[in-house]
N, C-alpha and C. Protein backbone atom coordinates (compact mmCIF):
# COMPACT_ATOMS: atom_id res chain seq x y z
N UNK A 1 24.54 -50.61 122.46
CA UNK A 1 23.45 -50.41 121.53
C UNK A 1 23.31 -48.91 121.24
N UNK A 2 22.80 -48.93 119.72
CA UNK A 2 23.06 -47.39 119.74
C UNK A 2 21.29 -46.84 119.59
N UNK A 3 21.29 -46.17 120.56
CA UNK A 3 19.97 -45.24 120.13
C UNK A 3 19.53 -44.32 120.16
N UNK A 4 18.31 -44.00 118.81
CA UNK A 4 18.34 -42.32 118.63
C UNK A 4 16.63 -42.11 118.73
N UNK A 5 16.99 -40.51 118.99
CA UNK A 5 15.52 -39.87 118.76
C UNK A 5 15.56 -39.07 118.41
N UNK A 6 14.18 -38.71 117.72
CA UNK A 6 14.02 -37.07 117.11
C UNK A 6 13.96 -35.68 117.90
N UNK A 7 14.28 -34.79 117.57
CA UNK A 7 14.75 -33.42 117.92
C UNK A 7 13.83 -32.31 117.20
N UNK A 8 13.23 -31.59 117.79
CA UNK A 8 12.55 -30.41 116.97
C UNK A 8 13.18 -29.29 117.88
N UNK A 9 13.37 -28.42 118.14
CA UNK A 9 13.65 -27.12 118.91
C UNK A 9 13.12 -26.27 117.68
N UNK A 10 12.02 -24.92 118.29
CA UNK A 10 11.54 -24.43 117.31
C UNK A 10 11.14 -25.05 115.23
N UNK A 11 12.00 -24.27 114.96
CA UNK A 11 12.03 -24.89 113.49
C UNK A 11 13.08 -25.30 112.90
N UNK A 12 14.29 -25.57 113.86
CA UNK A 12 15.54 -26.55 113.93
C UNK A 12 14.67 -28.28 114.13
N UNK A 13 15.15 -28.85 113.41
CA UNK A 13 15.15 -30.76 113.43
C UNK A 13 16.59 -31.10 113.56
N UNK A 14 16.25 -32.13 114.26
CA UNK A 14 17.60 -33.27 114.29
C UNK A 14 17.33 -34.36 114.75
N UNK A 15 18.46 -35.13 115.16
CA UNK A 15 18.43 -36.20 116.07
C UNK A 15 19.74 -36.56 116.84
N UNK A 16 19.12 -37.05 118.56
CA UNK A 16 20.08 -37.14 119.26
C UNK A 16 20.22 -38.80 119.08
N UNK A 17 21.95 -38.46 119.02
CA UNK A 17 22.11 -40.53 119.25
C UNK A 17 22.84 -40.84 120.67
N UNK A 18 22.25 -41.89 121.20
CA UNK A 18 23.09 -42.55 122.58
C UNK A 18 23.46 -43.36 121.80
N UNK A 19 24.84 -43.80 122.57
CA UNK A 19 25.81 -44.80 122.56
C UNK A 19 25.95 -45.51 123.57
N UNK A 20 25.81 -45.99 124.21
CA UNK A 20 25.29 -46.70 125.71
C UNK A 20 26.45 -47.03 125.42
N UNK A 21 27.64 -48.11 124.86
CA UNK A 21 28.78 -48.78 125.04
C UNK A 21 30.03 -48.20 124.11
N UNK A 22 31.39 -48.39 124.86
CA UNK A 22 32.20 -48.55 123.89
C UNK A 22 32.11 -49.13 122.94
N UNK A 23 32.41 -48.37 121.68
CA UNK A 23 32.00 -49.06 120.36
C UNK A 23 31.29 -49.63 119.52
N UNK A 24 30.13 -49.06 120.18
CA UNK A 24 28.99 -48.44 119.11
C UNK A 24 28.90 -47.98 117.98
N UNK A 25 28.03 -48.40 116.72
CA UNK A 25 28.39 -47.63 115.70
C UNK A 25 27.54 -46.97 115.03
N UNK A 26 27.47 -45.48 114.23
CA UNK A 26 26.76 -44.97 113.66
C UNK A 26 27.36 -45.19 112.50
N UNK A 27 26.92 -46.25 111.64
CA UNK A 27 27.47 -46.58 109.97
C UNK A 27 27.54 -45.42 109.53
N UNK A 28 28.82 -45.52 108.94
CA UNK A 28 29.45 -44.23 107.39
C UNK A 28 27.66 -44.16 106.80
N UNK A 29 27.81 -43.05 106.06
CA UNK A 29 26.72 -42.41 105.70
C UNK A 29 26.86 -41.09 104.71
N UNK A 30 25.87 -40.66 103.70
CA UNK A 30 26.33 -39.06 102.96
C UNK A 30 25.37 -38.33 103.46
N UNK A 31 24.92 -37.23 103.04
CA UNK A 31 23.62 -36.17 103.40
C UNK A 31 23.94 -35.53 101.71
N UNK A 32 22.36 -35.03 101.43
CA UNK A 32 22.00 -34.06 100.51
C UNK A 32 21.70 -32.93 101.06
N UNK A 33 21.74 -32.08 100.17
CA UNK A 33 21.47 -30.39 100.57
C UNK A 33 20.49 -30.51 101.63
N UNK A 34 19.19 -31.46 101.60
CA UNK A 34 18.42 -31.76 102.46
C UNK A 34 18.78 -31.87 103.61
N UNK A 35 19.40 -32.56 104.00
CA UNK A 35 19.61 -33.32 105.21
C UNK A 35 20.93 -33.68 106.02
N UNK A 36 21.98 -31.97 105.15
CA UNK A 36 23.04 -31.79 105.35
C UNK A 36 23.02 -31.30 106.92
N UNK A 37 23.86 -32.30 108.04
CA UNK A 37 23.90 -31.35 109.26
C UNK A 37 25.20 -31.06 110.40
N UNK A 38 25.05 -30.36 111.32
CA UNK A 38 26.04 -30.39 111.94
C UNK A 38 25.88 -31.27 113.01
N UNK A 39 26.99 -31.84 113.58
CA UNK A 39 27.04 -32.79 114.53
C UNK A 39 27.89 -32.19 115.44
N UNK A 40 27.33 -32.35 117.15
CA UNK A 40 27.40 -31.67 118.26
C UNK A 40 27.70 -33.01 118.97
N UNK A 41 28.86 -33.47 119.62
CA UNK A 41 29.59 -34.34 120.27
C UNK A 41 29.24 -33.76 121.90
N UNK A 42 28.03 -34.26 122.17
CA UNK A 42 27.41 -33.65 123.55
C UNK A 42 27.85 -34.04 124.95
N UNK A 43 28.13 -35.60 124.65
CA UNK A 43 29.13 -35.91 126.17
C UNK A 43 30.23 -37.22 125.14
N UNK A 44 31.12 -37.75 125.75
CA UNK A 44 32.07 -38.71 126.14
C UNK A 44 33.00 -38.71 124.59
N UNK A 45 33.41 -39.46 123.62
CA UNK A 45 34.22 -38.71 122.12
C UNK A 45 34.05 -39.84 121.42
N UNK A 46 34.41 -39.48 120.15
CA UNK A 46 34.00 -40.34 119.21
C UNK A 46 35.38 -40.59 118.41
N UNK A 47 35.17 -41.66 117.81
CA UNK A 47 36.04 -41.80 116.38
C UNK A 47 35.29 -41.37 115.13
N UNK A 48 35.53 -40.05 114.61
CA UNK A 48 34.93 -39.90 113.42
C UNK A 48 35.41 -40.42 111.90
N UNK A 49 35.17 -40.98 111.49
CA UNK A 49 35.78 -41.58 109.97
C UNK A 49 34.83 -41.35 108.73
N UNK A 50 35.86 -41.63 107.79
CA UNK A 50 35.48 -41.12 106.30
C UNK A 50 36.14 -42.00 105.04
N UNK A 51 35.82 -41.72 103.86
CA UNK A 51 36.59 -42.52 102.76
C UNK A 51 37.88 -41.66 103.03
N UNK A 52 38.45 -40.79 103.36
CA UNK A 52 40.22 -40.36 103.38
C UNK A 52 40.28 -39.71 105.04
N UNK A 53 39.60 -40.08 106.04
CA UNK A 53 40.00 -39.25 107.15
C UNK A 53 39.77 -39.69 108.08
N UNK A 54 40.32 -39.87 109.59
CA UNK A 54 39.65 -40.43 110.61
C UNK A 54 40.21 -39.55 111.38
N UNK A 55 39.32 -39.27 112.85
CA UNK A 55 40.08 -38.24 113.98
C UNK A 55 39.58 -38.67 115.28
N UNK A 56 40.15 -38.61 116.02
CA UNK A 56 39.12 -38.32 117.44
C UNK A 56 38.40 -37.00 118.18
N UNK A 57 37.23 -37.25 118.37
CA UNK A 57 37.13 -35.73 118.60
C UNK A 57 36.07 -36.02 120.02
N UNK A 58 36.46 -35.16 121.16
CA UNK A 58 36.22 -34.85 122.38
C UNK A 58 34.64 -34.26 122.67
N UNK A 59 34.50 -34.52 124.08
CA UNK A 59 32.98 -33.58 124.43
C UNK A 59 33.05 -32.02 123.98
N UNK A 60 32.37 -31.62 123.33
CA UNK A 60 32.50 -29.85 122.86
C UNK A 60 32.77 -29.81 121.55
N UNK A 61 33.28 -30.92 120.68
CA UNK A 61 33.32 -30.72 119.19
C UNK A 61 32.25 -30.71 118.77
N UNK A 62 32.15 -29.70 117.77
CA UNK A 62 31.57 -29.48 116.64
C UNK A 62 31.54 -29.73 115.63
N UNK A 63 30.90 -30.74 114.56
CA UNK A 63 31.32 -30.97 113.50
C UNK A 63 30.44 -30.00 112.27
N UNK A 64 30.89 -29.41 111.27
CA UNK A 64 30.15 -28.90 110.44
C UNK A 64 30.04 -29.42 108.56
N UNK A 65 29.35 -30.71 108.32
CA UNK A 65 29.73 -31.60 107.64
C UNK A 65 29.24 -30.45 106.41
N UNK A 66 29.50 -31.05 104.99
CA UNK A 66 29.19 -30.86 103.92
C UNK A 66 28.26 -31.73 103.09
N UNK A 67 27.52 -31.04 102.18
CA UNK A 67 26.65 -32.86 101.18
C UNK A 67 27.54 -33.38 100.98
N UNK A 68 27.55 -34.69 100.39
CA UNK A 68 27.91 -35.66 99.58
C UNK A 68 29.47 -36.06 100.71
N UNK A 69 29.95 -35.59 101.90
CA UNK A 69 30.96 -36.12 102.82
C UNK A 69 30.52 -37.37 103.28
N UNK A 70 31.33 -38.38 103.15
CA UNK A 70 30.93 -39.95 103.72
C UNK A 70 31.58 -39.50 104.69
N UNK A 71 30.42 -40.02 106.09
CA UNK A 71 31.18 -39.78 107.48
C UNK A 71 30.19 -41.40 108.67
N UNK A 72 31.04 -41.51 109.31
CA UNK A 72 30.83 -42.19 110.72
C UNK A 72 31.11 -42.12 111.76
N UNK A 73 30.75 -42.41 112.69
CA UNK A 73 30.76 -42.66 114.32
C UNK A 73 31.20 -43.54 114.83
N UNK A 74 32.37 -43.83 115.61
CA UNK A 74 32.49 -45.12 116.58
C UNK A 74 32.77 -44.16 117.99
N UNK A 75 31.63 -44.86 118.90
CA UNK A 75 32.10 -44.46 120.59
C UNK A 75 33.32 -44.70 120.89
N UNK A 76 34.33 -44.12 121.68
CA UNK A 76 35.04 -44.24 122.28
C UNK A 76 34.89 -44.21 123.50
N UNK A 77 33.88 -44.37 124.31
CA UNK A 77 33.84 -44.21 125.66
C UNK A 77 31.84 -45.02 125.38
N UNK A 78 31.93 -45.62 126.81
CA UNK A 78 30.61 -45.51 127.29
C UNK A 78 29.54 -44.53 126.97
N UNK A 79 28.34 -44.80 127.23
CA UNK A 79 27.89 -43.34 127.25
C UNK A 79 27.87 -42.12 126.74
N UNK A 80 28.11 -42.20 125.31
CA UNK A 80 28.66 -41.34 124.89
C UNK A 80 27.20 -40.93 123.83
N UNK A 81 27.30 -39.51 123.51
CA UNK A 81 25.84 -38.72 123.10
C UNK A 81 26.51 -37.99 121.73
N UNK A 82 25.51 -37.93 120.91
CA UNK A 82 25.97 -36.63 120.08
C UNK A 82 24.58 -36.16 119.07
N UNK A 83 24.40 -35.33 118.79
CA UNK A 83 23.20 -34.67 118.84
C UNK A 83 23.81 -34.04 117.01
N UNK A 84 22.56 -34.62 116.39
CA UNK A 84 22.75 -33.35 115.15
C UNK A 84 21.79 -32.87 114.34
N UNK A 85 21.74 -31.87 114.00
CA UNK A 85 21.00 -30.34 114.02
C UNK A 85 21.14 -29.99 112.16
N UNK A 86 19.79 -30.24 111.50
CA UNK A 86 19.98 -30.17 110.72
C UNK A 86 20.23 -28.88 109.94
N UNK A 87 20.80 -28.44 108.84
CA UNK A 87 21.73 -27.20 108.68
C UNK A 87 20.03 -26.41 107.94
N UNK A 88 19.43 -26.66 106.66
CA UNK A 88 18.60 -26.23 105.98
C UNK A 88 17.55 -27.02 105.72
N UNK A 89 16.48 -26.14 106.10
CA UNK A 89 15.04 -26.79 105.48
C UNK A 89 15.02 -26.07 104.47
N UNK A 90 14.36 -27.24 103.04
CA UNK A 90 14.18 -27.11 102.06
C UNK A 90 12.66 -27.21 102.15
């Protein structure tokens, strides 16, 4: 099951997601200038995918998405966290 919560640190927002199981999913998705953010792969790795791209990426990646990028999440591991930090308040 996948679950998230909200994040404030100072005047940074985000949200952290658990992945409690292998293969969990955070559905493909876009962001606007709004709500464009980076994604911080905090423990265990993910499958990241897109309309032309898929990768695996490890505890310590960083992702630094763009607007309008279709992107998703599948756990690859248990337990697995990733935290993201939104880029600009408008």
């Amino acid at each position: 099951m996948l679950l998230s919560k909200s994040l404030a640190i100072g005047d940074s927002l985000g949200t952290i997601y658990d992945f409690e199981k292998k293969g969990d999913i955070l559905d493909k998705h876009t962001h606007t200038r709004r709500d464009v953010h980076y994604s911080i792969v905090a423990r265990g790795s993910f499958k990241v995918y897109g309309d032309d791209f898929e990768q695996a990426v490890p505890a310590g990646t960083v992702l630094d998405w763009e607007e309008g990028v279709n992107h998703g999440f599948i756990a690859l591991e248990d337990n697995s966290r990733l935290i993201n930090i939104i880029k600009y308040r408008v």
